[in-house]
PDB file of N, CA and C in Angstrom:
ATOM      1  N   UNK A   1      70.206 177.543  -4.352  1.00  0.00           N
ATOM      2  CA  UNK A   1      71.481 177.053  -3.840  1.00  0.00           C
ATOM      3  C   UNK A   1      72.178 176.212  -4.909  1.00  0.00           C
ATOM      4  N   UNK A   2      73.580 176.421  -4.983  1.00  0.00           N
ATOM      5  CA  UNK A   2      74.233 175.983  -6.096  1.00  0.00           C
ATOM      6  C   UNK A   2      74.497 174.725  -5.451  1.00  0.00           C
ATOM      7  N   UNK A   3      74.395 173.612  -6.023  1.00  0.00           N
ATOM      8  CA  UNK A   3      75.169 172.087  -5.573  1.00  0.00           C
ATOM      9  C   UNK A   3      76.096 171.714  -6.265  1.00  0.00           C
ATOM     10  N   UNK A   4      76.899 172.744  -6.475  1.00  0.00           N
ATOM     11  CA  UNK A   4      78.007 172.240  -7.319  1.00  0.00           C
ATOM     12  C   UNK A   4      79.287 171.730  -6.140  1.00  0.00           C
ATOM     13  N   UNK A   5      79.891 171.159  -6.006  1.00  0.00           N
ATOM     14  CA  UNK A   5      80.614 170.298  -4.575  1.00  0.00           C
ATOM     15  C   UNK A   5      82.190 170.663  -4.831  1.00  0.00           C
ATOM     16  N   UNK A   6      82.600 171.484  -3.776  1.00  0.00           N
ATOM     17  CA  UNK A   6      83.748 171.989  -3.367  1.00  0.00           C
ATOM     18  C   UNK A   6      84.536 170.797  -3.139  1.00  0.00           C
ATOM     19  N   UNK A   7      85.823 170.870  -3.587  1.00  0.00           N
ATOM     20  CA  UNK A   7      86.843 170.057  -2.655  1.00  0.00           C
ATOM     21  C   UNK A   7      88.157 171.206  -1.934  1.00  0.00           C
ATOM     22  N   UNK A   8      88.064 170.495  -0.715  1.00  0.00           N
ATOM     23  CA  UNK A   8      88.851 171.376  -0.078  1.00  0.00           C
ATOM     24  C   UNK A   8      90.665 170.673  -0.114  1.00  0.00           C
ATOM     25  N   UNK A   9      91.284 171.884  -0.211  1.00  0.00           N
ATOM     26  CA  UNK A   9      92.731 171.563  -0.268  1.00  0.00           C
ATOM     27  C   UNK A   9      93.206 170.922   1.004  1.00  0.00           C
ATOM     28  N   UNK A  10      93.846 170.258   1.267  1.00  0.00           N
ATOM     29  CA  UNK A  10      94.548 170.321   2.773  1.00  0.00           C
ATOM     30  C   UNK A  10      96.033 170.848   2.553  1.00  0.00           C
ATOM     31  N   UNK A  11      96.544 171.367   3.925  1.00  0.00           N
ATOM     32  CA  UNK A  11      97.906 172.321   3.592  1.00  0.00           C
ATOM     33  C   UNK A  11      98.559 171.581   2.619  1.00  0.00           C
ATOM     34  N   UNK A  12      98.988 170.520   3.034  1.00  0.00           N
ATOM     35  CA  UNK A  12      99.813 169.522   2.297  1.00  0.00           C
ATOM     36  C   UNK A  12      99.745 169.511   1.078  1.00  0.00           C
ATOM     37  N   UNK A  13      98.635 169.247   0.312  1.00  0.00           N
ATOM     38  CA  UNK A  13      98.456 169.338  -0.388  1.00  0.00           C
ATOM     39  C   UNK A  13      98.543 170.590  -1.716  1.00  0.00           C
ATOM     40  N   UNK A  14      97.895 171.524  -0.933  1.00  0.00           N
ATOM     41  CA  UNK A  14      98.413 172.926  -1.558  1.00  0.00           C
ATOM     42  C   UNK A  14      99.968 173.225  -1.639  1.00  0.00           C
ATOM     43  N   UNK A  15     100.396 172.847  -0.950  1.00  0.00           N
ATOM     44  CA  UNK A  15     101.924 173.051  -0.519  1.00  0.00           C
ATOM     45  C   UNK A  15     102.411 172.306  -1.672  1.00  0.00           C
ATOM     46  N   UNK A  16     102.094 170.721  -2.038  1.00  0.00           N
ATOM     47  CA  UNK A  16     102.345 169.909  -3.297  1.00  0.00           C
ATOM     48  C   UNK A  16     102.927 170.102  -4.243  1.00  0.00           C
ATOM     49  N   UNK A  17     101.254 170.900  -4.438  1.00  0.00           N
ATOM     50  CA  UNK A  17     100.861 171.221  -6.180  1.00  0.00           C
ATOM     51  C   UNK A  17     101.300 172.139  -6.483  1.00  0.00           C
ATOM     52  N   UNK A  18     101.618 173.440  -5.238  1.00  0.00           N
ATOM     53  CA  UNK A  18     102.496 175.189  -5.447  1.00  0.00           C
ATOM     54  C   UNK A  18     103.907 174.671  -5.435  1.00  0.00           C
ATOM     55  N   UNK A  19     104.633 173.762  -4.737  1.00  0.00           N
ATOM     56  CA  UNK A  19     106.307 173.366  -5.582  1.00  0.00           C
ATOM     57  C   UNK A  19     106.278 172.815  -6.895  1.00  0.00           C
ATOM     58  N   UNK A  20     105.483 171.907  -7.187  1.00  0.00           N
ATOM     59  CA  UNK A  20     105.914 171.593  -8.291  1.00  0.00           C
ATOM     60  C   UNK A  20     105.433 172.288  -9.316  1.00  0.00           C
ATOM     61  N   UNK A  21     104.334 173.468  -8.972  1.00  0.00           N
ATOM     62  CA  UNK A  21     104.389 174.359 -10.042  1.00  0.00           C
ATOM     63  C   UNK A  21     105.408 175.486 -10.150  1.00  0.00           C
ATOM     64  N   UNK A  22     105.849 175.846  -8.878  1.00  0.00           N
ATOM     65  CA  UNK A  22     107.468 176.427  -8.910  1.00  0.00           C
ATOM     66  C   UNK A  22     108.507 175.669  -9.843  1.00  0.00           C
ATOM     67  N   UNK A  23     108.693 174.664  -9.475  1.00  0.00           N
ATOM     68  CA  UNK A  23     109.791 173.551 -10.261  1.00  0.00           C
ATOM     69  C   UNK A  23     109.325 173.503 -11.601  1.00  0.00           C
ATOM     70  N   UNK A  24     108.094 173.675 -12.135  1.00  0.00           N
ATOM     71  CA  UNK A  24     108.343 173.450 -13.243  1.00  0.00           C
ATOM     72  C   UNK A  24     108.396 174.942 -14.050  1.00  0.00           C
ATOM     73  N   UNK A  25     108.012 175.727 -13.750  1.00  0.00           N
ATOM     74  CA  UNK A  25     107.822 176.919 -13.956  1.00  0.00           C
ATOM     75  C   UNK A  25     109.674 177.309 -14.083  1.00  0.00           C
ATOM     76  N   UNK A  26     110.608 177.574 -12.598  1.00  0.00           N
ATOM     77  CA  UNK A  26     111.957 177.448 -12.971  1.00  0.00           C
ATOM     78  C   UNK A  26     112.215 176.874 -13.985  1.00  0.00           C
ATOM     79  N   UNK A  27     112.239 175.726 -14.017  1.00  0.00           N
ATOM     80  CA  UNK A  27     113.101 174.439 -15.360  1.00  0.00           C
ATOM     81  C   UNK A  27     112.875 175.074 -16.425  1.00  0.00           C
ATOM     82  N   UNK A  28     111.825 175.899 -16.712  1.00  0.00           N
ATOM     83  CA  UNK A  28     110.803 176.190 -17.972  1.00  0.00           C
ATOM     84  C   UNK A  28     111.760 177.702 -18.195  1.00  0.00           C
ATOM     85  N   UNK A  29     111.762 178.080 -17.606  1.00  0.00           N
ATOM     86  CA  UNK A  29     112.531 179.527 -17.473  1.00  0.00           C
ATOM     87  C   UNK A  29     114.436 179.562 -17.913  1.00  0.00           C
ATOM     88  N   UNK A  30     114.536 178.448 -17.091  1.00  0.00           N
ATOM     89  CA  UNK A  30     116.347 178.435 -17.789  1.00  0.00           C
ATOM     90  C   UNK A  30     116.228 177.319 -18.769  1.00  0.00           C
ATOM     91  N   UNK A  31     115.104 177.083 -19.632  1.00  0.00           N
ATOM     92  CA  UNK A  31     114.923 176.137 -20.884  1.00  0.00           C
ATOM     93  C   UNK A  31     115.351 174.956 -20.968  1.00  0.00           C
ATOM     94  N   UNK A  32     114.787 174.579 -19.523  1.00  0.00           N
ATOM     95  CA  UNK A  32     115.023 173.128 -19.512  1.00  0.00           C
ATOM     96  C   UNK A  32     113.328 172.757 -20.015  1.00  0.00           C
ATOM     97  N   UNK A  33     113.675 171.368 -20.744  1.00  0.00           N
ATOM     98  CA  UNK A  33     112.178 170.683 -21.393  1.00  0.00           C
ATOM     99  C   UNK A  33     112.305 169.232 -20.352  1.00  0.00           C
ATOM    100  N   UNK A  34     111.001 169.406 -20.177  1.00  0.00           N
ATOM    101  CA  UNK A  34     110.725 167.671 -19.498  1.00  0.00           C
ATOM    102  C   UNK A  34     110.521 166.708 -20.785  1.00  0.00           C
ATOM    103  N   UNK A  35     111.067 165.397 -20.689  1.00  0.00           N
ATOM    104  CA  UNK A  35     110.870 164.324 -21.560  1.00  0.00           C
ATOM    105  C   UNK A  35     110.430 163.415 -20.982  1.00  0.00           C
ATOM    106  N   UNK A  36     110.039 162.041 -21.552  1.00  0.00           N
ATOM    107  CA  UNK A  36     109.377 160.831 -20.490  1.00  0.00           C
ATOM    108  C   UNK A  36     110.460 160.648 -19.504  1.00  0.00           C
ATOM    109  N   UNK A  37     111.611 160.704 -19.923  1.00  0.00           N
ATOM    110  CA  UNK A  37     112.692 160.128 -19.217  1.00  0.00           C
ATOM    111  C   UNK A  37     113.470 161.303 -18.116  1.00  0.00           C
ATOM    112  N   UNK A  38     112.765 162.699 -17.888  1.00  0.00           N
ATOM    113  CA  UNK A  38     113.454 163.756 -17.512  1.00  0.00           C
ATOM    114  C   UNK A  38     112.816 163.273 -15.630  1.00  0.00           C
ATOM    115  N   UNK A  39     113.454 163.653 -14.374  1.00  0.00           N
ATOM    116  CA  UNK A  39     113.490 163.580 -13.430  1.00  0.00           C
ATOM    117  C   UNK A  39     113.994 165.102 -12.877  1.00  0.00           C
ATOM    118  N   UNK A  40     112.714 165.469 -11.682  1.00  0.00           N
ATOM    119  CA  UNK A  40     112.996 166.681 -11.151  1.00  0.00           C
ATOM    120  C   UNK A  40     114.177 166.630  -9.968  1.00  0.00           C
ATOM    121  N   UNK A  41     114.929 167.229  -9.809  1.00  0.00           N
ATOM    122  CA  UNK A  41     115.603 167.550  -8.644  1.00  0.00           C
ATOM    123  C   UNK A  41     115.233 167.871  -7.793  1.00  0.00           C
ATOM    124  N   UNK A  42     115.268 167.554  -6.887  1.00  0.00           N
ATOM    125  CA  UNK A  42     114.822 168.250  -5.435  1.00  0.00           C
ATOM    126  C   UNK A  42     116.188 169.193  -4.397  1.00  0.00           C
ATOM    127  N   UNK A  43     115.116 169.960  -3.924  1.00  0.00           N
ATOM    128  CA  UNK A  43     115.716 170.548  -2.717  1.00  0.00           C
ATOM    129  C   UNK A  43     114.955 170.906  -1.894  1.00  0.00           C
ATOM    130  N   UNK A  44     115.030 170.389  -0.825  1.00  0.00           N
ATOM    131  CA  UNK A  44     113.921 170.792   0.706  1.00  0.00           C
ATOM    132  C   UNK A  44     114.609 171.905   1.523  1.00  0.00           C
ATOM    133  N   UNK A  45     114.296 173.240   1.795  1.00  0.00           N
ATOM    134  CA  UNK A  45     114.793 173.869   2.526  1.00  0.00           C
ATOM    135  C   UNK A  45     113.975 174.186   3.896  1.00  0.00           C
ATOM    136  N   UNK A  46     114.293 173.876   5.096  1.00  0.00           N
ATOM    137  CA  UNK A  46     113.778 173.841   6.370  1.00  0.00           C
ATOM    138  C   UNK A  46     112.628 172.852   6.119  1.00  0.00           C
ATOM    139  N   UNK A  47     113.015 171.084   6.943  1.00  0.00           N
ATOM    140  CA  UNK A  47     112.876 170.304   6.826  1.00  0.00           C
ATOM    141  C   UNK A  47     111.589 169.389   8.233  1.00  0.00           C
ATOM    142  N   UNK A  48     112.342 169.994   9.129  1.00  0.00           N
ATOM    143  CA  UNK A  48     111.724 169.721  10.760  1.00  0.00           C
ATOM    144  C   UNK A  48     110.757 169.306  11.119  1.00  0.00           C
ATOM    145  N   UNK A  49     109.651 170.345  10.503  1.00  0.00           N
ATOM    146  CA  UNK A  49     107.987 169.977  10.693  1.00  0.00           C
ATOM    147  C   UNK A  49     107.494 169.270   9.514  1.00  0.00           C
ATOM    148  N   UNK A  50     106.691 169.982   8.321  1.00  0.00           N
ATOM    149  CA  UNK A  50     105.679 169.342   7.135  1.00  0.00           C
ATOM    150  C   UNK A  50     106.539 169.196   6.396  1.00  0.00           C
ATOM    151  N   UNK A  51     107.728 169.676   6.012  1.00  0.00           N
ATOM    152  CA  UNK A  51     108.876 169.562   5.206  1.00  0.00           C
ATOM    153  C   UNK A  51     109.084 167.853   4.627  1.00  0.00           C
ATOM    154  N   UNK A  52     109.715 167.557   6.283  1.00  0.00           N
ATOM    155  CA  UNK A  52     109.641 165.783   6.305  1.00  0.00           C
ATOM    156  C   UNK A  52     108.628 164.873   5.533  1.00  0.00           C
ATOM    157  N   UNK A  53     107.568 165.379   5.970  1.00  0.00           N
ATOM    158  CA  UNK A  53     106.737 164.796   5.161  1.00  0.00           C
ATOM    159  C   UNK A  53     106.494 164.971   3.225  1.00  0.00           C
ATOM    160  N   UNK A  54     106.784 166.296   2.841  1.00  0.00           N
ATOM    161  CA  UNK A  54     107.220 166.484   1.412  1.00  0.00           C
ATOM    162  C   UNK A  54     108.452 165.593   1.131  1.00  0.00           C
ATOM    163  N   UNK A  55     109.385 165.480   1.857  1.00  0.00           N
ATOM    164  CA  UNK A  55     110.636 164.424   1.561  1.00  0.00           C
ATOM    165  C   UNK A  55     110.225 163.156   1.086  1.00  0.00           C
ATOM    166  N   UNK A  56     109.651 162.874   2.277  1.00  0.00           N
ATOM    167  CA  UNK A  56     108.812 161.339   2.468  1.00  0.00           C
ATOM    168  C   UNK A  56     108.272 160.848   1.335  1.00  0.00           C
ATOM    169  N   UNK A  57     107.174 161.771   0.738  1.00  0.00           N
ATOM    170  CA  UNK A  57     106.356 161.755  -0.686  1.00  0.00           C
ATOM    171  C   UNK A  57     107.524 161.906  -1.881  1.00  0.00           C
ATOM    172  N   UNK A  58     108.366 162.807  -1.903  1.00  0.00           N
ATOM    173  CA  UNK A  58     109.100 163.078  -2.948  1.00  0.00           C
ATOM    174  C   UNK A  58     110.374 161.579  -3.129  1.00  0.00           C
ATOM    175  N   UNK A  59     110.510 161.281  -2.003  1.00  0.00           N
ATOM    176  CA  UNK A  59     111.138 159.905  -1.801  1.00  0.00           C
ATOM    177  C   UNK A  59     110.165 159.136  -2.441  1.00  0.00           C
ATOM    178  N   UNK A  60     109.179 158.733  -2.685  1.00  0.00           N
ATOM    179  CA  UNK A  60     108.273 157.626  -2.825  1.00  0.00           C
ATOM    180  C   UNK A  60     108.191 157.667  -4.021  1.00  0.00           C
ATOM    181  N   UNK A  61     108.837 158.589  -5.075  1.00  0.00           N
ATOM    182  CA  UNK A  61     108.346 158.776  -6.749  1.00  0.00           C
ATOM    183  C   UNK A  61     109.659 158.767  -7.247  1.00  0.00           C
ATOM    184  N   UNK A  62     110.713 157.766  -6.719  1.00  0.00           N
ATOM    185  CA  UNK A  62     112.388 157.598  -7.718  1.00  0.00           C
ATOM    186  C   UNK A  62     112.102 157.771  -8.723  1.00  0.00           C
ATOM    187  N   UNK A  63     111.040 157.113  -9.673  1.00  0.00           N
ATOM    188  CA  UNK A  63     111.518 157.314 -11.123  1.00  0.00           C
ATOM    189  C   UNK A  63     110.835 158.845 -11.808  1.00  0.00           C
ATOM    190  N   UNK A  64     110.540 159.556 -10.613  1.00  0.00           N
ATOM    191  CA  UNK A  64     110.142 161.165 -11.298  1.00  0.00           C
ATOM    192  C   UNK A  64     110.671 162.259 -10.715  1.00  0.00           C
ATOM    193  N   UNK A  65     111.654 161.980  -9.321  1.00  0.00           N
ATOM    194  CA  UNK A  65     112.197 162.724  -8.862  1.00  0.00           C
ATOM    195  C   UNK A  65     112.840 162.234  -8.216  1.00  0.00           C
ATOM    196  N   UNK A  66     114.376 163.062  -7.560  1.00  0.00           N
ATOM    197  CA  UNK A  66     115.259 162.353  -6.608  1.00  0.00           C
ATOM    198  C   UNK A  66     116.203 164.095  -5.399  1.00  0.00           C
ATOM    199  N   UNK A  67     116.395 163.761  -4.586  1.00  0.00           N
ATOM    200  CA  UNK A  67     116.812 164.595  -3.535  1.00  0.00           C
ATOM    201  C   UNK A  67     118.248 164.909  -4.168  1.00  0.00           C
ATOM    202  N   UNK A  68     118.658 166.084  -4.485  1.00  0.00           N
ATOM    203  CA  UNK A  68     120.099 166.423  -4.696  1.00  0.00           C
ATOM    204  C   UNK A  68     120.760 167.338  -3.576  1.00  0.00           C
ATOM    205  N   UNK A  69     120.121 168.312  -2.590  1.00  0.00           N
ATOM    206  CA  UNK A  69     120.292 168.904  -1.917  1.00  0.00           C
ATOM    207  C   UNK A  69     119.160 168.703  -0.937  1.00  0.00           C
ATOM    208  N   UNK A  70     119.429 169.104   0.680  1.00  0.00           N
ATOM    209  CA  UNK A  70     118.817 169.568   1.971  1.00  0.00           C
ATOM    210  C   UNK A  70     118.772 170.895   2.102  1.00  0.00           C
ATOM    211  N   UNK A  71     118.504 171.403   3.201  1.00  0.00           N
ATOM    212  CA  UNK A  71     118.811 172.595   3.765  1.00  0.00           C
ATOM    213  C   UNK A  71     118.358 173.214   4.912  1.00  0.00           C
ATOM    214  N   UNK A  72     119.036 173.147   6.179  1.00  0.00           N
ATOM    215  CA  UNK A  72     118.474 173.406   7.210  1.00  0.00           C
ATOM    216  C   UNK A  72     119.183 174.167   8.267  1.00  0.00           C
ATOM    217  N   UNK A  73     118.871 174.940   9.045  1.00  0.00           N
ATOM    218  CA  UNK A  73     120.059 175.832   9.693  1.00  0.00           C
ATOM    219  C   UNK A  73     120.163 174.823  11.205  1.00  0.00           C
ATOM    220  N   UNK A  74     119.460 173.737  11.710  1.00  0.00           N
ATOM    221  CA  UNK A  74     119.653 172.538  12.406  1.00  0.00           C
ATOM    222  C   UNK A  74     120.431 172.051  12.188  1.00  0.00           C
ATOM    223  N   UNK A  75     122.057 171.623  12.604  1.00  0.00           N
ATOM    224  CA  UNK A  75     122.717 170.884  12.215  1.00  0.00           C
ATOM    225  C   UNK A  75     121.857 169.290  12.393  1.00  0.00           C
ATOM    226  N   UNK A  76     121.749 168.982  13.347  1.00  0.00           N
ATOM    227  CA  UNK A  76     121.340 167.865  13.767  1.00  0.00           C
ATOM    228  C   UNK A  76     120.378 167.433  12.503  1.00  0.00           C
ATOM    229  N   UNK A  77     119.036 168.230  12.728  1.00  0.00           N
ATOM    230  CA  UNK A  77     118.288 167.790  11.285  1.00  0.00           C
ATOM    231  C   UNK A  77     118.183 168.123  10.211  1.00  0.00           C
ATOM    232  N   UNK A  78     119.316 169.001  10.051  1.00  0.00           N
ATOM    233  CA  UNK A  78     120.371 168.516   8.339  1.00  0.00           C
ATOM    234  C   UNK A  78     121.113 167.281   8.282  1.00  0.00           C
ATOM    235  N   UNK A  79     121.736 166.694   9.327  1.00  0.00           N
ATOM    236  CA  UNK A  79     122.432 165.275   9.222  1.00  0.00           C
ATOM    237  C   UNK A  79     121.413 164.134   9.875  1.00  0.00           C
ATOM    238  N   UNK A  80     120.673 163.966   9.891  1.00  0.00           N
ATOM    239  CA  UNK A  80     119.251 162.803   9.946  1.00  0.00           C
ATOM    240  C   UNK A  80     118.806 162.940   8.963  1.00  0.00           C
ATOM    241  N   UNK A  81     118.386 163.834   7.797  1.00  0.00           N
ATOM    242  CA  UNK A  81     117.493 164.056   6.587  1.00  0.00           C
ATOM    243  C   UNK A  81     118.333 163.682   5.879  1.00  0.00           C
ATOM    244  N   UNK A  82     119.974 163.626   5.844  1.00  0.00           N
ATOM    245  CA  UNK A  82     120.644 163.940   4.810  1.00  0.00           C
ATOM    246  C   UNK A  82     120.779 162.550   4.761  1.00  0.00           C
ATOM    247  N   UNK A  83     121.069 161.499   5.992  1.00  0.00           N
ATOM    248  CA  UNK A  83     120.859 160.228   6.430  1.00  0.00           C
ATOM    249  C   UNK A  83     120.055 159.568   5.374  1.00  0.00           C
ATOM    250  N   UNK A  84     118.515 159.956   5.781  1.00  0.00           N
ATOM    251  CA  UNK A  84     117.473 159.410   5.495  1.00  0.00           C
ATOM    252  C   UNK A  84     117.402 159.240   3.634  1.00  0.00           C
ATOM    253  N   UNK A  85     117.644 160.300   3.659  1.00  0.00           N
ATOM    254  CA  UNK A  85     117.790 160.601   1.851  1.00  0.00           C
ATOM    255  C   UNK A  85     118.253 159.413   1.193  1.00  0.00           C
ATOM    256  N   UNK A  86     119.774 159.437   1.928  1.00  0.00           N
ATOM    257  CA  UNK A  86     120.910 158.572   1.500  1.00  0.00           C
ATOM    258  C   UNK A  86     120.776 157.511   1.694  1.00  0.00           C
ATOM    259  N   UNK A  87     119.670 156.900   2.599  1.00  0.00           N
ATOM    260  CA  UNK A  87     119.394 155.625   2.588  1.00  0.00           C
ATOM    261  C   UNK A  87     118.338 155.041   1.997  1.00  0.00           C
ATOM    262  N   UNK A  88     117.653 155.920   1.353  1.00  0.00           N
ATOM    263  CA  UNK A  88     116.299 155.815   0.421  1.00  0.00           C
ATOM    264  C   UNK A  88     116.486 155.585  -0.685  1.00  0.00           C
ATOM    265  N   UNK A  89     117.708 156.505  -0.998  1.00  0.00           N
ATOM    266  CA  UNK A  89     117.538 156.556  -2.643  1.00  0.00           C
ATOM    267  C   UNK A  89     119.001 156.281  -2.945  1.00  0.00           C
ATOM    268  N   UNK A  90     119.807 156.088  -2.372  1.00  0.00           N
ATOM    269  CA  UNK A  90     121.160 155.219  -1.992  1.00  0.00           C
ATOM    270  C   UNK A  90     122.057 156.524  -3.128  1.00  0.00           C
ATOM    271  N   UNK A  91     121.878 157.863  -2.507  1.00  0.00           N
ATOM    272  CA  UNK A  91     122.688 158.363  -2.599  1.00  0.00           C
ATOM    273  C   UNK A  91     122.680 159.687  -1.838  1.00  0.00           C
ATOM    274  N   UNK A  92     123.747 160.084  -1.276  1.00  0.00           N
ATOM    275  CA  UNK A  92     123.738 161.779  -0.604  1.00  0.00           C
ATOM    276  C   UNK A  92     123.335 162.438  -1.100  1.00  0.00           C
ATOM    277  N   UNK A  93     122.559 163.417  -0.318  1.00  0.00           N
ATOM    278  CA  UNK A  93     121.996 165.228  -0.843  1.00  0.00           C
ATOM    279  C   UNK A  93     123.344 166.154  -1.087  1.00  0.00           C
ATOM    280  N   UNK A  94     123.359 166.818  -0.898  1.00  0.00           N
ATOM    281  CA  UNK A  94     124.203 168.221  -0.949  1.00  0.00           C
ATOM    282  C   UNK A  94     123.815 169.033   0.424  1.00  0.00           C
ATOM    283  N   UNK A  95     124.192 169.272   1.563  1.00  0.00           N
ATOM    284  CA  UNK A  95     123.794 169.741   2.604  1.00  0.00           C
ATOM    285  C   UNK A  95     124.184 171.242   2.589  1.00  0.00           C
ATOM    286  N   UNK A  96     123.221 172.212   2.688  1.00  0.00           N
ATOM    287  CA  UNK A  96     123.118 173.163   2.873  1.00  0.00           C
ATOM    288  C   UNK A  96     122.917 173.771   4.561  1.00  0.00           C
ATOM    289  N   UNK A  97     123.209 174.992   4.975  1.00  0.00           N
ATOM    290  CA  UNK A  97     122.823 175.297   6.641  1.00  0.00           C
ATOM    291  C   UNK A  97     122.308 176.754   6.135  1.00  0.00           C
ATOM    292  N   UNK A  98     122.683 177.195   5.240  1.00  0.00           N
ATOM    293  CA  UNK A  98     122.368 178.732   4.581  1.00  0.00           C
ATOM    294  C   UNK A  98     121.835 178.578   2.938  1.00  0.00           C
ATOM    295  N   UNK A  99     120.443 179.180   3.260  1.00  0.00           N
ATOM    296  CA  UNK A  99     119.519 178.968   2.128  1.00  0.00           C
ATOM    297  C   UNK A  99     119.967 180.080   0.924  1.00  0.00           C
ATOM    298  N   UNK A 100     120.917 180.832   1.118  1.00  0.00           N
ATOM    299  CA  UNK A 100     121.514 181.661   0.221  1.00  0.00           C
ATOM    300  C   UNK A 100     122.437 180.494  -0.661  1.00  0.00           C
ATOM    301  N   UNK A 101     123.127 179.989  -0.083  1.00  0.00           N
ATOM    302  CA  UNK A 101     124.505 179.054  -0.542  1.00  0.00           C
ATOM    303  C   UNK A 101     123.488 178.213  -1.594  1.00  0.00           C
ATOM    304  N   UNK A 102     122.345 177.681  -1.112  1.00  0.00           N
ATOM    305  CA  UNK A 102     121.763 176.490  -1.890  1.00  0.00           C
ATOM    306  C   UNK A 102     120.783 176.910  -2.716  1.00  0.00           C
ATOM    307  N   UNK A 103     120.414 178.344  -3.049  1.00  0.00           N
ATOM    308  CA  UNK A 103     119.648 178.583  -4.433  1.00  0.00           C
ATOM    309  C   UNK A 103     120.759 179.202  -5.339  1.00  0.00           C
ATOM    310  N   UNK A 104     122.246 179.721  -4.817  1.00  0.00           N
ATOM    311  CA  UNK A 104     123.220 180.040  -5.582  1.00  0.00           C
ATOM    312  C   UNK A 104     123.851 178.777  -5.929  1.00  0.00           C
ATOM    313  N   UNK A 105     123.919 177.789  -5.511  1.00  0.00           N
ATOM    314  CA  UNK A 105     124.297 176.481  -6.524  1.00  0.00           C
ATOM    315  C   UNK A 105     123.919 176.077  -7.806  1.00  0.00           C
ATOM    316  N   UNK A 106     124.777 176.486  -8.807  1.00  0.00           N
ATOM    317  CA  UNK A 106     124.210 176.173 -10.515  1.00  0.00           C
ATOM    318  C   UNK A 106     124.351 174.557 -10.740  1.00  0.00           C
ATOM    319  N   UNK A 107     125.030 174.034  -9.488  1.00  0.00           N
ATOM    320  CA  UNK A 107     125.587 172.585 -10.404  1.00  0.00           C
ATOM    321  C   UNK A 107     124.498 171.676 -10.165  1.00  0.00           C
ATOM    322  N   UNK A 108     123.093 172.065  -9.563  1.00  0.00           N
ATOM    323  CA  UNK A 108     121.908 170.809  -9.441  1.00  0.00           C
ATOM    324  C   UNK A 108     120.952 171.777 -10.104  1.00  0.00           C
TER     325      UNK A 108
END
């Protein structure tokens, strides 16, 4: 029997480490370079359930990332998130309701 000791992912977690290897993987692709001083953008699309909680975390790291866009076909919890954002990091998202509109946005 091997005793070599597993660690197990929890969703959350997997969920984490697979965006920000998306995010960096994109940035890397339209030749953007990270520097000490570079900060990821965010965008949360469908927010409701575990989403919130990626916000929550991505809120908690200002000086490595910040919310530029939402996106939720909820009006209601597109304008509470968009709230919450704006009161965290003392500035508005970009509110999206159609996840087409908000990966065709070049300007974030």
């Amino acid at each position: 029997m091997n005793s070599t000791s597993h660690t197990q992912l929890t969703r959350r977690q997997f969920l984490g480490k697979t965006a920000t290897a998306v995010i960096v993987a994109g940035a890397m692709a339209q030749g953007k370079v990270f520097g000490a001083n570079s900060r990821i953008r965010m965008c949360t699309i469908g927010f409701h359930g575990q989403g919130g909680g990626h916000i929550k975390d991505i809120l908690s790291m200002p000086d490595d990332a910040e919310y530029v866009a939402l996106c939720d076909v909820d009006s209601t919890v597109l304008e509470e998130g968009a709230k919450n954002v704006e009161k965290k990091q003392g500035k508005a998202p970009k509110k999206y309701k159609d996840i087409r509109e908000a990966l065709q946005d070049k300007k974030h």
